[in-house]
Structures are given as C-alpha cells and as structure tokens.
Protein backbone atom coordinates (compact mmCIF):
# COMPACT_ATOMS: atom_id res chain seq x y z
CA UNK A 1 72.21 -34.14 74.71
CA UNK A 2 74.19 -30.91 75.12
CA UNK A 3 75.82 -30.98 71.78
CA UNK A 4 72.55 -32.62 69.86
CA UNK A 5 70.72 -29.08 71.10
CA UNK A 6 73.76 -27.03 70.35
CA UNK A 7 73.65 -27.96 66.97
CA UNK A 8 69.91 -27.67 66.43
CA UNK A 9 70.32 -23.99 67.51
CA UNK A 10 72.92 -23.78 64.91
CA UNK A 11 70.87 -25.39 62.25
CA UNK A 12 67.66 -23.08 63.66
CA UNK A 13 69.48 -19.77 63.63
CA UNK A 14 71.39 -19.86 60.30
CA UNK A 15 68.24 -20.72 58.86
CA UNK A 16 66.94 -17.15 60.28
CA UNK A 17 68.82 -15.46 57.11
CA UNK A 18 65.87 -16.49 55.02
CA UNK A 19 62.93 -14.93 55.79
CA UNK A 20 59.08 -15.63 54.47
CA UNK A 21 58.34 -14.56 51.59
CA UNK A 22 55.02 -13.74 53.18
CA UNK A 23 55.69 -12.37 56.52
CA UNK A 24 53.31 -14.09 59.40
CA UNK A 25 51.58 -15.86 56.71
CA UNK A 26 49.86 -19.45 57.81
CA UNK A 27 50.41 -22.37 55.30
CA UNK A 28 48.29 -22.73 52.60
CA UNK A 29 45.37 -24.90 51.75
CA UNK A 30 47.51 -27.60 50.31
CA UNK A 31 49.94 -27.76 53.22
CA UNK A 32 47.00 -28.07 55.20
CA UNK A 33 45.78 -31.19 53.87
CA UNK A 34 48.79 -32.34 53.69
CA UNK A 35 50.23 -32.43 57.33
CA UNK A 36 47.14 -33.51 59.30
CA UNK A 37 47.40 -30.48 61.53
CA UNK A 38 45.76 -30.05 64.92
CA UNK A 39 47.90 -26.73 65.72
CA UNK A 40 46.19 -23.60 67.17
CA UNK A 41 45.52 -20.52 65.01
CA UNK A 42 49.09 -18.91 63.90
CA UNK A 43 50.60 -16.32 66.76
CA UNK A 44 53.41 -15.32 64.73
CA UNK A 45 51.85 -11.74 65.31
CA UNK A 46 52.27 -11.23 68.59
CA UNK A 47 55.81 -12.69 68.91
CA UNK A 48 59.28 -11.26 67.64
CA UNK A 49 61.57 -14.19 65.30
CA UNK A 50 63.48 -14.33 68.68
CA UNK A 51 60.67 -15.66 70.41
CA UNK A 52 59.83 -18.01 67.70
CA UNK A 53 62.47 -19.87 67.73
CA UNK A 54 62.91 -20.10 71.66
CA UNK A 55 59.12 -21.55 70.85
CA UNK A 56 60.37 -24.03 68.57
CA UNK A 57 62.95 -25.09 69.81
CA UNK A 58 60.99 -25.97 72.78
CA UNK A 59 59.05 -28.27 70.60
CA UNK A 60 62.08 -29.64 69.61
CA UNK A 61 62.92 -30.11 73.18
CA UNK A 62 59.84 -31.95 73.94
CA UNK A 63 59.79 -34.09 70.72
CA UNK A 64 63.39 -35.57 71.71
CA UNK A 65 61.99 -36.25 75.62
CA UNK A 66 59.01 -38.20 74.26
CA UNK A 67 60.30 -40.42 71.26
CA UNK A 68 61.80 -42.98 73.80
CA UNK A 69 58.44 -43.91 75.33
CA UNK A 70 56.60 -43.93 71.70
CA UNK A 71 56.14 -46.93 69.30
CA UNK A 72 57.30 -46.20 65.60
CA UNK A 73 53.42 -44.64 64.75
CA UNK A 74 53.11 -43.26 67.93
CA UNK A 75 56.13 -41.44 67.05
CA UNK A 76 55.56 -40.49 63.91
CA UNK A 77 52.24 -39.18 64.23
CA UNK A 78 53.95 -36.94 67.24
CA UNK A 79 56.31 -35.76 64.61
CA UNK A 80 53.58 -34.95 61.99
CA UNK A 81 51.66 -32.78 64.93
CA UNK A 82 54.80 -31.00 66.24
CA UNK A 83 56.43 -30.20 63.03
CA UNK A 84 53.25 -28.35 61.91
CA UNK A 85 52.92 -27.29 65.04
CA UNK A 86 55.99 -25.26 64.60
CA UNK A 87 55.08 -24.20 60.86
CA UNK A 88 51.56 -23.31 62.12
CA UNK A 89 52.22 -21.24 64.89
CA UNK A 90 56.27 -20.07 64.50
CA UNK A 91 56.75 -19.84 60.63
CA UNK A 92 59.60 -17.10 61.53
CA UNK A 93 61.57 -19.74 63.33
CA UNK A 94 64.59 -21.18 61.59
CA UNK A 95 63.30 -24.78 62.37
CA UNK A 96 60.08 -24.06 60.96
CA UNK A 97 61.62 -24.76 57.79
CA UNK A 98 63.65 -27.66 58.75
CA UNK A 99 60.34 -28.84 59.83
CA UNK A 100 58.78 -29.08 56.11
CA UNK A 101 61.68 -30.99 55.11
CA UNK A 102 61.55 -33.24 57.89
CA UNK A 103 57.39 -33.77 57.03
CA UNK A 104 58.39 -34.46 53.18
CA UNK A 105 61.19 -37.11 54.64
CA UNK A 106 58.32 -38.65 56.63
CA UNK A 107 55.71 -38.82 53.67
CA UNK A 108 58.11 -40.45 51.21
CA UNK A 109 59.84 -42.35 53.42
CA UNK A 110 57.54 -43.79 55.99
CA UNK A 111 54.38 -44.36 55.07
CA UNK A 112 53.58 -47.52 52.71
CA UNK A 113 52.69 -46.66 50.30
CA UNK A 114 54.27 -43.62 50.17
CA UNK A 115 51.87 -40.09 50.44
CA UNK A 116 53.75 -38.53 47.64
CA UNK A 117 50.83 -35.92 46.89
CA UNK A 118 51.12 -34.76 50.95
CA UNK A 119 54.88 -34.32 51.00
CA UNK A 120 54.18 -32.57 47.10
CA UNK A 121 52.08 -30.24 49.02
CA UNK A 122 54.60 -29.72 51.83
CA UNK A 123 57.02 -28.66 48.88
CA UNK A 124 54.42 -26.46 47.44
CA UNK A 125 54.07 -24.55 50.88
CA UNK A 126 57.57 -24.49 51.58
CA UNK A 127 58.86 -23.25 48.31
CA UNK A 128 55.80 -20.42 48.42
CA UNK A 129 57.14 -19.27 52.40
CA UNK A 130 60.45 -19.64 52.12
CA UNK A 131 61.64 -18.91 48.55
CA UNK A 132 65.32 -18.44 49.18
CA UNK A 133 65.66 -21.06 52.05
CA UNK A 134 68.89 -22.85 51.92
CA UNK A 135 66.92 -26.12 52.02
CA UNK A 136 64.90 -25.69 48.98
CA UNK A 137 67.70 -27.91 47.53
CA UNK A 138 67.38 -30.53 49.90
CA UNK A 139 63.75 -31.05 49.58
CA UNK A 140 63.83 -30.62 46.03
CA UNK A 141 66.48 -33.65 45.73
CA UNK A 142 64.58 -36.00 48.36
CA UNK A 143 61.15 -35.62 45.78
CA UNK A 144 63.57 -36.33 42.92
CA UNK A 145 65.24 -39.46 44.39
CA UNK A 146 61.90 -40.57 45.51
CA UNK A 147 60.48 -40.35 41.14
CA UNK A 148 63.50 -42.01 40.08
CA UNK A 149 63.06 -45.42 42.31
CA UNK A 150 59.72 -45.51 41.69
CA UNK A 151 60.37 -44.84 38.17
CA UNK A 152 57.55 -41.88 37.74
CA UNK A 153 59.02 -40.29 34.83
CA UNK A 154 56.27 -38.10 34.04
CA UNK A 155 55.97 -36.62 37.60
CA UNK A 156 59.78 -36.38 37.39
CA UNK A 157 59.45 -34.47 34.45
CA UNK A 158 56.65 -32.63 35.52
CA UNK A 159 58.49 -31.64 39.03
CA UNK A 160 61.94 -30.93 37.50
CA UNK A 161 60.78 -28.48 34.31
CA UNK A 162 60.24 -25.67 36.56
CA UNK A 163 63.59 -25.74 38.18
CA UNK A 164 65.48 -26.21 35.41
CA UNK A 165 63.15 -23.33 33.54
CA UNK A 166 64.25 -20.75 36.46
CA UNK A 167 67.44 -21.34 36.60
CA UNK A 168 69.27 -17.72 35.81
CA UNK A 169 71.35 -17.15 38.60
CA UNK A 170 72.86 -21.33 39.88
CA UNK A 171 73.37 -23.91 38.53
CA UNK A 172 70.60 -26.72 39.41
CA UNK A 173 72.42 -29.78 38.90
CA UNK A 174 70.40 -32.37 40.61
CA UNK A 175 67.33 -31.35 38.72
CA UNK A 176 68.86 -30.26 35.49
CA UNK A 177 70.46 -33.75 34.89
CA UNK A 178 67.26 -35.56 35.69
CA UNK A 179 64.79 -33.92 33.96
CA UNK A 180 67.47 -35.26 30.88
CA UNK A 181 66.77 -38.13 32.30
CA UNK A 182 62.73 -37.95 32.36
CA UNK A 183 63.09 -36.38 28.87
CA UNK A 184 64.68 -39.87 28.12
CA UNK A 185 63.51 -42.46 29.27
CA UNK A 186 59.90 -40.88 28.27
CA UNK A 187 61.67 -41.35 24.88
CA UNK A 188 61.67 -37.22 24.33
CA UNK A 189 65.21 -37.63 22.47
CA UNK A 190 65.87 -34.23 21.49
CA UNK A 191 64.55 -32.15 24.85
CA UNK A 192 67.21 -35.24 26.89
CA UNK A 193 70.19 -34.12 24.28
CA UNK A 194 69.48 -30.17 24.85
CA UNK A 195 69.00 -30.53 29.07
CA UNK A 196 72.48 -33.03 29.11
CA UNK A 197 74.49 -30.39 27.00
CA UNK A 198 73.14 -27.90 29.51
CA UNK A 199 74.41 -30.74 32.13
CA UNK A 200 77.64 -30.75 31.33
CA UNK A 201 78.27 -27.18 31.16
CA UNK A 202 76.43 -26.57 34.58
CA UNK A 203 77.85 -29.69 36.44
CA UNK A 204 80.93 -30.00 38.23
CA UNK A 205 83.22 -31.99 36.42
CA UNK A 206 84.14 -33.83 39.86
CA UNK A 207 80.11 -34.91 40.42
CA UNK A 208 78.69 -38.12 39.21
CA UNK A 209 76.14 -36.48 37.10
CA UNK A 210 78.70 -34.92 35.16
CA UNK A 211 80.16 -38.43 34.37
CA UNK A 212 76.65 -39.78 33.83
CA UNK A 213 75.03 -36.76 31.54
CA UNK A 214 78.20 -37.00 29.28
CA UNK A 215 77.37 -40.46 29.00
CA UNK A 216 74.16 -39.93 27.69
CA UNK A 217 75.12 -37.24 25.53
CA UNK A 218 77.44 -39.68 23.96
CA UNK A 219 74.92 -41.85 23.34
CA UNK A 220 72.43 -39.34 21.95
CA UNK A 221 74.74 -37.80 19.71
CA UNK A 222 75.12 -34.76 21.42
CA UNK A 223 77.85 -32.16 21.45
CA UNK A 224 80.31 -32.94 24.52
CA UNK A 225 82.98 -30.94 25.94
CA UNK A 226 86.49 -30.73 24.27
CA UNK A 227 88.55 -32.25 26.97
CA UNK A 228 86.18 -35.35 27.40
CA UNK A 229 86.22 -36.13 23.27
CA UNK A 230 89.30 -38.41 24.20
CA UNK A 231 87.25 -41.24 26.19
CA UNK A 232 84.13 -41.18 24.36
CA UNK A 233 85.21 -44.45 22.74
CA UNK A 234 85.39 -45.98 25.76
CA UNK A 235 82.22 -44.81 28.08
CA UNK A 236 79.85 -47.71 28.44
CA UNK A 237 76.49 -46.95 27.56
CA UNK A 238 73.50 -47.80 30.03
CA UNK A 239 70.56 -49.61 28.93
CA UNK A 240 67.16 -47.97 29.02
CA UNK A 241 66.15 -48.41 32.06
C-alpha cells in the first residue's frame, strides 16, 4: 500500500509542471455531459496547488479503500464520480489530469457499447485545460487504438488531422502514421503517400510504425528513405484491411 501511494504522489506531483491553460477554470460544457458529475461547485479559488493535491490524493485514498467492497458497476460508477470529483473541484492537482485519462480509459473500455462521444469530450476538456500535459499523448493514443479496432476511419481521420496539422515542434508518430492509415483505407491515395513520407522521416527507425509506414509507402509508390531501398523487394504488402 505504501509504495502504490508513493508512486501516485510521484505520478501527481510531476504532473504539477503543467499547469491549466485556464487557471481555476471548471470543465466545460462537453466534459460535463460527458462524466456524469455530481461534484460541488469548483474551490480551486480558495486553495493553493499544494492543497489540491493533498485533496486529491485523498480521493485517491478513499477510492482504493472502497473498490474491495464494490461490484464491477458499483465501482465504476465510484470512479466516474471521484475522478470528476477531482477535475471539478482540484483542476490544479497533478492527478486531476491523470483523472481525464483514467475517465477516457473507462468510456472506451468499459462500457458496451463503448461511449466514444463521452470519453471524445473528456479529450476535448483535457486538451483545452491542460495543453502541454505530458499525457496528452497517452489519451490521444488510447482514442486512436480505440478507431482502428472498430475500424472508424473517418473519425480516425477526423481525430488525427489536427495533430498531425500542429505538429511544428515533435514529432507525432502515433497519429501521423495513422491518419496515413485513415487517408488509406478511406481510399485517399495521395494524402496516405504524403502523411507516410512524413512517417518515415518523423518515426524512429527502431518503432513498428516506421517498419509499417515504409511498407505502405512501398506499396503506394512513394519516395522511401535511401538506406531502406535495399529490402523493398522483399517487404510483404498487407491487404486492405
């Protein structure tokens, strides 16, 4: 228990370095559809970021005593409550923003069939508060993997154009490569050969999705890098999926 809280106060205060975009600011109307609230009124302005996150952290705390004595809804309804609890009321706290990860996990993961439109609305909110969060990423890639197995190509496309359209300063690998993908299998030939020749300049050469964009390149005729020419002959081409 000792080391599970340890390293939720790790997680919590390294998150700190990212502050809200709008200081003290309550979630928006999407977010509020989207997470069922039933928190009280935002206090952020009466308490310091040091006080938030003693505050949320005591959620935490409570959330971890009760989830032995809930059944799987029971628990996950707790879960929805607490974690906007936290974004409600402690929006400075480092776990607040852990917490709209955790809520997008719960929407595409949990519920049959899934609420993709909440945990696109938890995105929405988060990416709006907390523009530089280190887990922008992270929820970014779990609404990505989530279009791909369902196959939702135009959402995909839709979600990943605006990532790949800002990115000036990092590379955005995950998002880059797929909205190739979207561009593809929506049968958009020439946008998928222009986003995979961005791909393989962008990706490491060590990921997967460097080894899978110059695949496609290959097979859309696409300019690929000098040093993979050699074993072009011998990449196999996927299907269409």
């Amino acid at each position: 228990m000792r080391v599970l809280i340890a390293f939720v106060v790790a997680i919590a205060l390294s998150s700190c370095a990212s502050p809200l975009k709008r200081e003290g600011a309550e979630p928006s109307s999407g977010a509020s559809r989207s997470t069922e609230s039933t928190a009280t009124p935002a206090a952020s302005g009466k308490l310091t970021v040091e006080q938030q996150n003693e505050k949320a952290f005591e959620i935490f705390q409570q959330m971890y005593e009760m989830s032995g004595s809930l059944s799987p809804e029971e628990l996950r309804t707790m879960r929805i409550e607490q974690y906007n609890k936290m974004i409600s009321n402690y929006p400075e706290a480092g776990l607040a923003q852990e917490a709209h990860w955790k809520l997008v996990r719960i929407y595409v993961r949990e519920f049959d069939p899934p609420a993709i439109e909440k945990a696109e609305r938890v995105y929405e909110d988060f990416s709006t508060r907390y523009p530089d969060s280190v887990l922008i990423p992270e929820v970014q890639n779990e609404l990505i993997r989530f279009y791909v197995k369902k196959k939702m190509w135009e959402s995909l496309l839709r979600f990943t154009a605006p990532i790949v359209k800002a990115r000036t300063e990092k590379p955005v690998a995950m998002p880059l490569y797929y909205y190739g993908e979207a561009s593809y299998q929506l049968d958009r030939k020439e946008e998928a050969k222009v986003a995979f020749e961005m791909a393989v300049k962008d990706i490491p050469k060590q990921s997967y999705l460097y080894k899978m964009a110059v695949d496609r390149l290959v097979e859309l005729g696409g300019e690929v890098p000098a040093d993979d020419t050699a074993t072009q002959g011998t990449r196999r081409r996927r299907p269409k999926n």
